[in-house]
Protein backbone atom coordinates (compact mmCIF):
# COMPACT_ATOMS: atom_id res chain seq x y z
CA UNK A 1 7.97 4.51 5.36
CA UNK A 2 5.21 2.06 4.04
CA UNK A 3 1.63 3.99 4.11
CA UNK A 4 -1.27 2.45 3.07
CA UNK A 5 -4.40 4.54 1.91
CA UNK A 6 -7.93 2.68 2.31
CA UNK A 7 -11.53 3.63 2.03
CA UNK A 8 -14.60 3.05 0.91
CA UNK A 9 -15.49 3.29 -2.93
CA UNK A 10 -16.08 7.00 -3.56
CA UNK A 11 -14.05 8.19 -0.52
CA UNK A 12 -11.75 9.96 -2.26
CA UNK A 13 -9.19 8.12 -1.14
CA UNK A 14 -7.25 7.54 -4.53
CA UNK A 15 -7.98 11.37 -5.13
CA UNK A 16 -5.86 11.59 -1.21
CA UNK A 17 -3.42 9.18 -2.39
CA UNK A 18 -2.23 11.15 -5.62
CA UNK A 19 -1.87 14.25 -3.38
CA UNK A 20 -0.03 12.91 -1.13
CA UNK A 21 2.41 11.22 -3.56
CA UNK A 22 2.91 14.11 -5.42
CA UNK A 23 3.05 16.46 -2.09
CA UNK A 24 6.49 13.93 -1.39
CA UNK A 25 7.53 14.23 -5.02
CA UNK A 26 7.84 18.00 -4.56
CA UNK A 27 9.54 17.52 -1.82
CA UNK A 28 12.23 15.20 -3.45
CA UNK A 29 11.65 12.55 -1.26
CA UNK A 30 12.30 8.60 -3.31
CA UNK A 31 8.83 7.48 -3.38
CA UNK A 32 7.15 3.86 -4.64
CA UNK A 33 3.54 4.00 -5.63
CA UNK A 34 1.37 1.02 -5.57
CA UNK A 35 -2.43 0.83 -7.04
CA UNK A 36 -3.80 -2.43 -5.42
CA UNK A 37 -7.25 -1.27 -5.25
CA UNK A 38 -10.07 -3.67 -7.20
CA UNK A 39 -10.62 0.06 -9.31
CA UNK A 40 -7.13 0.85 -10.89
CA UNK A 41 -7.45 4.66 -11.19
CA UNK A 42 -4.49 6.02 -9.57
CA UNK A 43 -2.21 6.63 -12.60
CA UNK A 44 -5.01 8.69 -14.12
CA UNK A 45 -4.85 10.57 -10.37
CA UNK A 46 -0.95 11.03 -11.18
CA UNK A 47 -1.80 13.06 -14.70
CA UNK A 48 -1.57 10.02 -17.00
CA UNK A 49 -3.86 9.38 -19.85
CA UNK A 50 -6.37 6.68 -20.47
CA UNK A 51 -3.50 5.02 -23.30
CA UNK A 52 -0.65 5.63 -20.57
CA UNK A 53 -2.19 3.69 -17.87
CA UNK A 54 -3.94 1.04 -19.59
CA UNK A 55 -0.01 0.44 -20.96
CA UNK A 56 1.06 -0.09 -17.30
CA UNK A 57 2.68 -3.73 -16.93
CA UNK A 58 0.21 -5.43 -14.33
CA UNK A 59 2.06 -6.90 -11.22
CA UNK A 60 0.33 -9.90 -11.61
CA UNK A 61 1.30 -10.99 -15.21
CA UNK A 62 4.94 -10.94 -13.75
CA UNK A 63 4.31 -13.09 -10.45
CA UNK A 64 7.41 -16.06 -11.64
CA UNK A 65 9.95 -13.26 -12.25
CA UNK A 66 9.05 -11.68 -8.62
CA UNK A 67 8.67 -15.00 -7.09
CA UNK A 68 11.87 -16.25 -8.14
CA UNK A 69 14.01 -12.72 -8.01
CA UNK A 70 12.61 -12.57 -4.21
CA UNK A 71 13.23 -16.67 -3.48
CA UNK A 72 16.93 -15.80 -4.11
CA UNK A 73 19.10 -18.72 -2.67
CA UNK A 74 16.83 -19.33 0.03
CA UNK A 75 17.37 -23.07 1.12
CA UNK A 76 13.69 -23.26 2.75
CA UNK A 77 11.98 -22.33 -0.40
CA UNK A 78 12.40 -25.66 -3.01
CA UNK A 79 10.96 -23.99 -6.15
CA UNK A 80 9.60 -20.41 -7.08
CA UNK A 81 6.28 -22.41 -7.71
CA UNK A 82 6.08 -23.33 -3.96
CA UNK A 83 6.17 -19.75 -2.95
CA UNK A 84 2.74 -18.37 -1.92
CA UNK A 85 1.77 -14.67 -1.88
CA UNK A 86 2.67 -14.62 2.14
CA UNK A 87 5.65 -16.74 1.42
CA UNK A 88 8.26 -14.53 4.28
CA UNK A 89 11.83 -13.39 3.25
CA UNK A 90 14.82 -15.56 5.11
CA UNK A 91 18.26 -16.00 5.09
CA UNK A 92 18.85 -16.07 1.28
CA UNK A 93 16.27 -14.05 0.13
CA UNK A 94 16.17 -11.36 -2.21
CA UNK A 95 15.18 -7.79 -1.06
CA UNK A 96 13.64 -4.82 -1.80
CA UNK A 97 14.56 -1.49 -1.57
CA UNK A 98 12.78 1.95 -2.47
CA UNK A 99 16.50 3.70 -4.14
CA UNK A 100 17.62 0.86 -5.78
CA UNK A 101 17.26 -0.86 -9.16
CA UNK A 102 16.18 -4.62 -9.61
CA UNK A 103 14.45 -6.73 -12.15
CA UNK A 104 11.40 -6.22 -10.18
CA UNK A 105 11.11 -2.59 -10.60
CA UNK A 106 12.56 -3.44 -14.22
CA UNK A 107 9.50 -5.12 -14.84
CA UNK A 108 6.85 -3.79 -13.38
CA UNK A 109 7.59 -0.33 -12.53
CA UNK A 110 7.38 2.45 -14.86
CA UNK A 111 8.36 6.15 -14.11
CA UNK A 112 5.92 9.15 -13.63
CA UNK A 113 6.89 12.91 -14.13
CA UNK A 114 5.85 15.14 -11.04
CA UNK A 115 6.55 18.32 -10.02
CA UNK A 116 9.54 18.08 -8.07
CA UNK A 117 10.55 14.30 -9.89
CA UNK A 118 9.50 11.16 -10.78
CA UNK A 119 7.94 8.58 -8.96
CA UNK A 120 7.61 4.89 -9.43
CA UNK A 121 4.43 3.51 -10.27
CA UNK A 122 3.70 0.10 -9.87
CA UNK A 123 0.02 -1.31 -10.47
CA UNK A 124 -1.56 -4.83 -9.59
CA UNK A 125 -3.45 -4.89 -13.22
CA UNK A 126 -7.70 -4.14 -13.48
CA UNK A 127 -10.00 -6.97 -12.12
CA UNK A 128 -10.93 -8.49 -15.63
CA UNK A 129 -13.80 -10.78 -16.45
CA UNK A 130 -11.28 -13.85 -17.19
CA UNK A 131 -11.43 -13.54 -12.85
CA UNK A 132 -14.62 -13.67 -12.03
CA UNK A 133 -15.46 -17.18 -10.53
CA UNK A 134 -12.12 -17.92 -10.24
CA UNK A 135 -9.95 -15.94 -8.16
CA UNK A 136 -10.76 -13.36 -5.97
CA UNK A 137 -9.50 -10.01 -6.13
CA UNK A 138 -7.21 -10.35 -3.32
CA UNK A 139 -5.01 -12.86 -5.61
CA UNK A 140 -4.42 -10.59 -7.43
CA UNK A 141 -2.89 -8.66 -5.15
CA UNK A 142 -0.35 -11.40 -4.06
CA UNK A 143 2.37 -9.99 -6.08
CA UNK A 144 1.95 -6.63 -3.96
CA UNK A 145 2.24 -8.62 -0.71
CA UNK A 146 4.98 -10.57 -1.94
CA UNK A 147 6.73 -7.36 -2.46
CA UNK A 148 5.75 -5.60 0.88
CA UNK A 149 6.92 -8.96 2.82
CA UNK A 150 10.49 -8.41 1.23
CA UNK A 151 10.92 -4.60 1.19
CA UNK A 152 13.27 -2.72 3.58
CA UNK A 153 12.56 1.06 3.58
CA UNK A 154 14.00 3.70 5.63
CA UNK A 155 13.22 7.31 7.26
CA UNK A 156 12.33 9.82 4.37
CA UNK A 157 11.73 7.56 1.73
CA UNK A 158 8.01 6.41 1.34
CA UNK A 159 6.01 3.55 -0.49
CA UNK A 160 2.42 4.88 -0.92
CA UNK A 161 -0.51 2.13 -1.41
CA UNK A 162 -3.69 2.80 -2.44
CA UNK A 163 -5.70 -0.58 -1.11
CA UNK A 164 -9.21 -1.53 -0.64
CA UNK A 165 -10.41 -1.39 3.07
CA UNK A 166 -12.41 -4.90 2.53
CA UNK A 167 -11.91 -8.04 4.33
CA UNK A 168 -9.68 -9.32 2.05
CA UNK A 169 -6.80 -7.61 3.14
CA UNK A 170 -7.07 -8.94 6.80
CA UNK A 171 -7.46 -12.62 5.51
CA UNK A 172 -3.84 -12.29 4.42
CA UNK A 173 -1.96 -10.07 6.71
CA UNK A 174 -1.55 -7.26 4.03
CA UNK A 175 -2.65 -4.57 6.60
CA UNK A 176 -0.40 -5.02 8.74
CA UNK A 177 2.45 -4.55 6.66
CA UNK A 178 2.24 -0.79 7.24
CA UNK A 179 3.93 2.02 9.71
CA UNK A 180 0.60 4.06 8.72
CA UNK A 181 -2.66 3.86 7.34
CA UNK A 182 -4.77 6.79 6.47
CA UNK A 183 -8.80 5.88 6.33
CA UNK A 184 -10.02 8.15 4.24
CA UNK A 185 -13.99 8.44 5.46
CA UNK A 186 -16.73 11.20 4.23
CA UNK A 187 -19.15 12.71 7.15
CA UNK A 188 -21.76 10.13 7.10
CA UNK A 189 -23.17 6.87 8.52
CA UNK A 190 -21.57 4.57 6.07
CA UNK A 191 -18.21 6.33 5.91
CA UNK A 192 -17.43 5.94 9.84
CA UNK A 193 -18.40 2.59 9.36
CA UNK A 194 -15.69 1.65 7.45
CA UNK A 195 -13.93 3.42 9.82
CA UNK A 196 -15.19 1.27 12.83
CA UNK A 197 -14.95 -2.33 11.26
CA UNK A 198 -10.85 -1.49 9.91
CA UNK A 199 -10.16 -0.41 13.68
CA UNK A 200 -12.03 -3.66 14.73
CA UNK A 201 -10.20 -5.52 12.62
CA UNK A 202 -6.62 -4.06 13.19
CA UNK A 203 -7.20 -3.87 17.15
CA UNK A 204 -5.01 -6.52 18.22
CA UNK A 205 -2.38 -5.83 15.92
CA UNK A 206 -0.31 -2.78 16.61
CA UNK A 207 -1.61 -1.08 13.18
CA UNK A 208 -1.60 2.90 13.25
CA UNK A 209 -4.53 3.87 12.30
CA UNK A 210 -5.91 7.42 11.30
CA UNK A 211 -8.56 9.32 9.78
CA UNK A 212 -8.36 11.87 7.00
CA UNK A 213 -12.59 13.47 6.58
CA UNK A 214 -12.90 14.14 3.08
CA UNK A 215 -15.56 15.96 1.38
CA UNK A 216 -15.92 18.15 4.61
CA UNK A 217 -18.44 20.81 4.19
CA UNK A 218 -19.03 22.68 6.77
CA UNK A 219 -19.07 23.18 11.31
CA UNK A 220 -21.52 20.11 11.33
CA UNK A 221 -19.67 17.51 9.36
CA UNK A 222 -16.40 18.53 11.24
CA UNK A 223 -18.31 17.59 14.45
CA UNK A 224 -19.75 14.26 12.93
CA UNK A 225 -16.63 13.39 12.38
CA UNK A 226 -15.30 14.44 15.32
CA UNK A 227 -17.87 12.61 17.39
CA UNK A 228 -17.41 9.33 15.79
CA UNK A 229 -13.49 9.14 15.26
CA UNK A 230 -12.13 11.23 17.95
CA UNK A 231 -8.44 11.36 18.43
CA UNK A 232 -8.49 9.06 15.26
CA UNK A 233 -9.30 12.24 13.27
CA UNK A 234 -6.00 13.52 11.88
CA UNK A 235 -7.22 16.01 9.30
CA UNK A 236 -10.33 16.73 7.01
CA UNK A 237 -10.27 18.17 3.48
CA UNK A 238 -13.04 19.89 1.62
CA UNK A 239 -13.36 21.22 -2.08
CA UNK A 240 -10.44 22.12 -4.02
CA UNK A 241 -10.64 23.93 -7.26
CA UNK A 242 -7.14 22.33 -7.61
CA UNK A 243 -8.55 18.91 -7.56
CA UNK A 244 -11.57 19.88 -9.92
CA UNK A 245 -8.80 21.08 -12.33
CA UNK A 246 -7.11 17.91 -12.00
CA UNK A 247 -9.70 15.59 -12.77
CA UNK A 248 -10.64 17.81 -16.19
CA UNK A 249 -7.09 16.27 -16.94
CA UNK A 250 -5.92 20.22 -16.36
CA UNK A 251 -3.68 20.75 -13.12
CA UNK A 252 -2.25 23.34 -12.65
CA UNK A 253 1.23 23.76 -10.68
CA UNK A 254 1.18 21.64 -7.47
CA UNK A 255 2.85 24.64 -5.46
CA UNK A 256 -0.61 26.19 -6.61
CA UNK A 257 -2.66 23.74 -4.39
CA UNK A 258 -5.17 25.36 -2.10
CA UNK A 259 -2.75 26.88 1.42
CA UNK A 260 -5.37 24.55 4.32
CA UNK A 261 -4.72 21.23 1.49
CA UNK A 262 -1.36 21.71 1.31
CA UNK A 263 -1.40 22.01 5.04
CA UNK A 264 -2.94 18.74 5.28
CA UNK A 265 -0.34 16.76 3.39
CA UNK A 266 2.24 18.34 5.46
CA UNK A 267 0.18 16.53 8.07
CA UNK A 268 0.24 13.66 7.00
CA UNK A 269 3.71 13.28 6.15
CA UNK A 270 4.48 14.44 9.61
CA UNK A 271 2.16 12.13 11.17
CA UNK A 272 3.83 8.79 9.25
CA UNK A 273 7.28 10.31 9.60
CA UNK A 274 6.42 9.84 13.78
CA UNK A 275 6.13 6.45 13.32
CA UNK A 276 9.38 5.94 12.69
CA UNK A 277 10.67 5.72 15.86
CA UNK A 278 8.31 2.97 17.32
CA UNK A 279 9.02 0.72 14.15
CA UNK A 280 9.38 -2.74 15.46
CA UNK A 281 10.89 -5.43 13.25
CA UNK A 282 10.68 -8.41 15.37
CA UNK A 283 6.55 -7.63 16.11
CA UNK A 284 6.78 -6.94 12.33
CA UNK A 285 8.45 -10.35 11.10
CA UNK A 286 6.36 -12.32 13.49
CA UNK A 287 2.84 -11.53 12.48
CA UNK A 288 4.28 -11.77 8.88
CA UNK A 289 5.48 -15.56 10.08
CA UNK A 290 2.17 -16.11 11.74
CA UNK A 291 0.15 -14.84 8.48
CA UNK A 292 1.95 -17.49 6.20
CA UNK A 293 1.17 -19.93 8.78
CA UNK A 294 -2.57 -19.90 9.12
CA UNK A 295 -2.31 -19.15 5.24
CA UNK A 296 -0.41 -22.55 4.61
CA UNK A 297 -2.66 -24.63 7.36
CA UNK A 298 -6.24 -23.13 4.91
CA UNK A 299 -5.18 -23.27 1.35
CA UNK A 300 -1.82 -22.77 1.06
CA UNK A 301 -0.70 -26.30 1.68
CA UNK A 302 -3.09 -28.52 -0.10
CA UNK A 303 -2.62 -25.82 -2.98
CA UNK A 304 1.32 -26.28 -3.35
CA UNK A 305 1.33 -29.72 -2.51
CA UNK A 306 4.00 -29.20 0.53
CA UNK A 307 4.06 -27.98 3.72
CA UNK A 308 4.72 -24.44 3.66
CA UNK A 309 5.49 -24.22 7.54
CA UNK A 310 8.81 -25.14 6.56
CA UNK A 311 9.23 -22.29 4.18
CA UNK A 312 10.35 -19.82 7.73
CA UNK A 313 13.55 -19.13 8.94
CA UNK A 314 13.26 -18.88 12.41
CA UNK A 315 16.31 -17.27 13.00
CA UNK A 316 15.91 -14.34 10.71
CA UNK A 317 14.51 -10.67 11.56
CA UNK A 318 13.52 -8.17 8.38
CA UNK A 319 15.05 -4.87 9.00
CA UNK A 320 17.43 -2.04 7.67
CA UNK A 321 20.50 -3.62 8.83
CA UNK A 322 20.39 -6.96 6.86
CA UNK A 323 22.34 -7.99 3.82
CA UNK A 324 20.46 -9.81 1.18
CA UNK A 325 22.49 -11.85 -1.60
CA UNK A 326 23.39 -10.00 -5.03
């Protein structure tokens, strides 16, 4: 299951995002966790230190090796350097899988101790200065889509995102490469309207969308929220001594988390494990097709030199049932 958490800045929602990864680790259930948000805090979320995350190897740096592990013996794609970051798998291609081991996981995955087991952590790499003016921060992020494009997952295993809510993620198609996404929103004006443009946004693509309230105080905020998201609202979550403890670099036993928290991320797991059922790999490979498309026709192509229309295999469907080369 692919489940993206987004949110404003100061939602909580990388706070959310740890909980929920490490309410599936003690659960034993295989899970890939990816920080693509323009703030990389969520390894410091998971329990590691400032020396352990700023050791994590940044997606980005290792774009070639994932580009040309992925590529595979693709026919349509001439070169590694011709693949974009919504370059779609085809006939050929390598792919991804949550259990497995590759070179991609190799390189850019490291392993994090929870209770219950370890998780993978993968990170895109912080937004540095040598960026600014020349990328934006949704290149950087290209290895992450790159990865998403080409990864089959199945029921009970789980790759957790933790991804900006900004526009950049609809420019490429990167939102709707998920069975659900959580929008994590506090009780006020500016958190439902985050809420309100993502929905906008996602309308007229088939993306689940629901809302976990954070920072939920009391009768009033329940009923803002309420009010504004309707059935939208999944669950809310208020203060947690657990989370306090966690952020002092201190937590305790997760089987200690607060009883109405831990309800929550049973919630939430339940609610993504329902999706299951409606996945639809044809509507998925499509819009992934029609993403690299507009992608190729406004940068892509005059960027790479070649027309990157002919990089899809029209004959080819993404799901659980297809063989990629060794």
């Amino acid at each position: 299951m692919k489940i993206a958490f987004v949110g404003k800045g100061g939602s909580g929602k990388t706070t959310l995002s740890s909980l929920f990864i490490r309410h599936l680790a003690a659960a034993g259930a295989p899970v890939v966790a990816i920080d693509a948000d323009i703030n990389q805090h969520l390894g410091a979320a998971l329990g590691l230190d400032e020396a352990e995350s700023a050791g994590l190897p940044a997606m980005g740096e290792h774009l070639p090796l994932i580009k040309d592990y992925l590529r595979g013996s693709n026919p349509r794609i001439a070169s590694a350097e011709k693949m974009i970051k919504t370059t779609p798998p085809g006939e050929g291609s390598r792919l991804l899988r949550v259990r497995e081991d590759n070179p991609v996981y190799d390189a850019c995955a490291r392993p994090v101790e929870l209770d219950g087991g370890a998780v993978r952590l993968m990170v895109t790499g912080p937004f540095t200065d040598a960026d600014l003016g020349v990328a934006c921060y949704h290149s950087k992020t290209g290895a992450v889509e790159l990865c998403l494009n080409h990864l089959v997952d199945g029921p009970d295993e789980y790759v957790v995102v933790d991804m900006t809510a900004g526009s950049d993620s609809f420019a490429s198609g990167m939102f709707t490469r998920f069975d659900m996404t959580f929008l994590v929103a506090e009780p006020t004006r500016k958190g439902v309207s985050v809420y309100r443009q993502y929905k906008e946004y996602a309308r007229d693509f088939g993306v689940t969308l629901k809302v976990v309230g954070n920072k939920v105080q009391g009768p009033d905020d329940l009923d803002f929220l309420r009010e504004q998201a309707g059935d939208d609202l999944l669950v809310t979550v208020g203060h947690s001594d657990w989370v306090r403890a966690m952020e002092k670099g201190r937590p305790p036993r997760f089987d200690l988390l607060e009883d109405v928290n831990a309800r929550a991320l049973r919630a939430l797991r339940t609610a993504a494990d329902e999706t299951y059922g409606s996945r639809d790999w044809r509507r998925y490979t499509r819009q992934m097709v029609e993403f690299h498309q507009r992608n190729a026709r406004s940068w892509g192509n005059e960027r790479t030199g070649t027309d990157l229309a002919a990089q899809v295999d029209p004959g080819f469907v993404l799901g659980e049932e297809v063989v990629a080369p060794a």
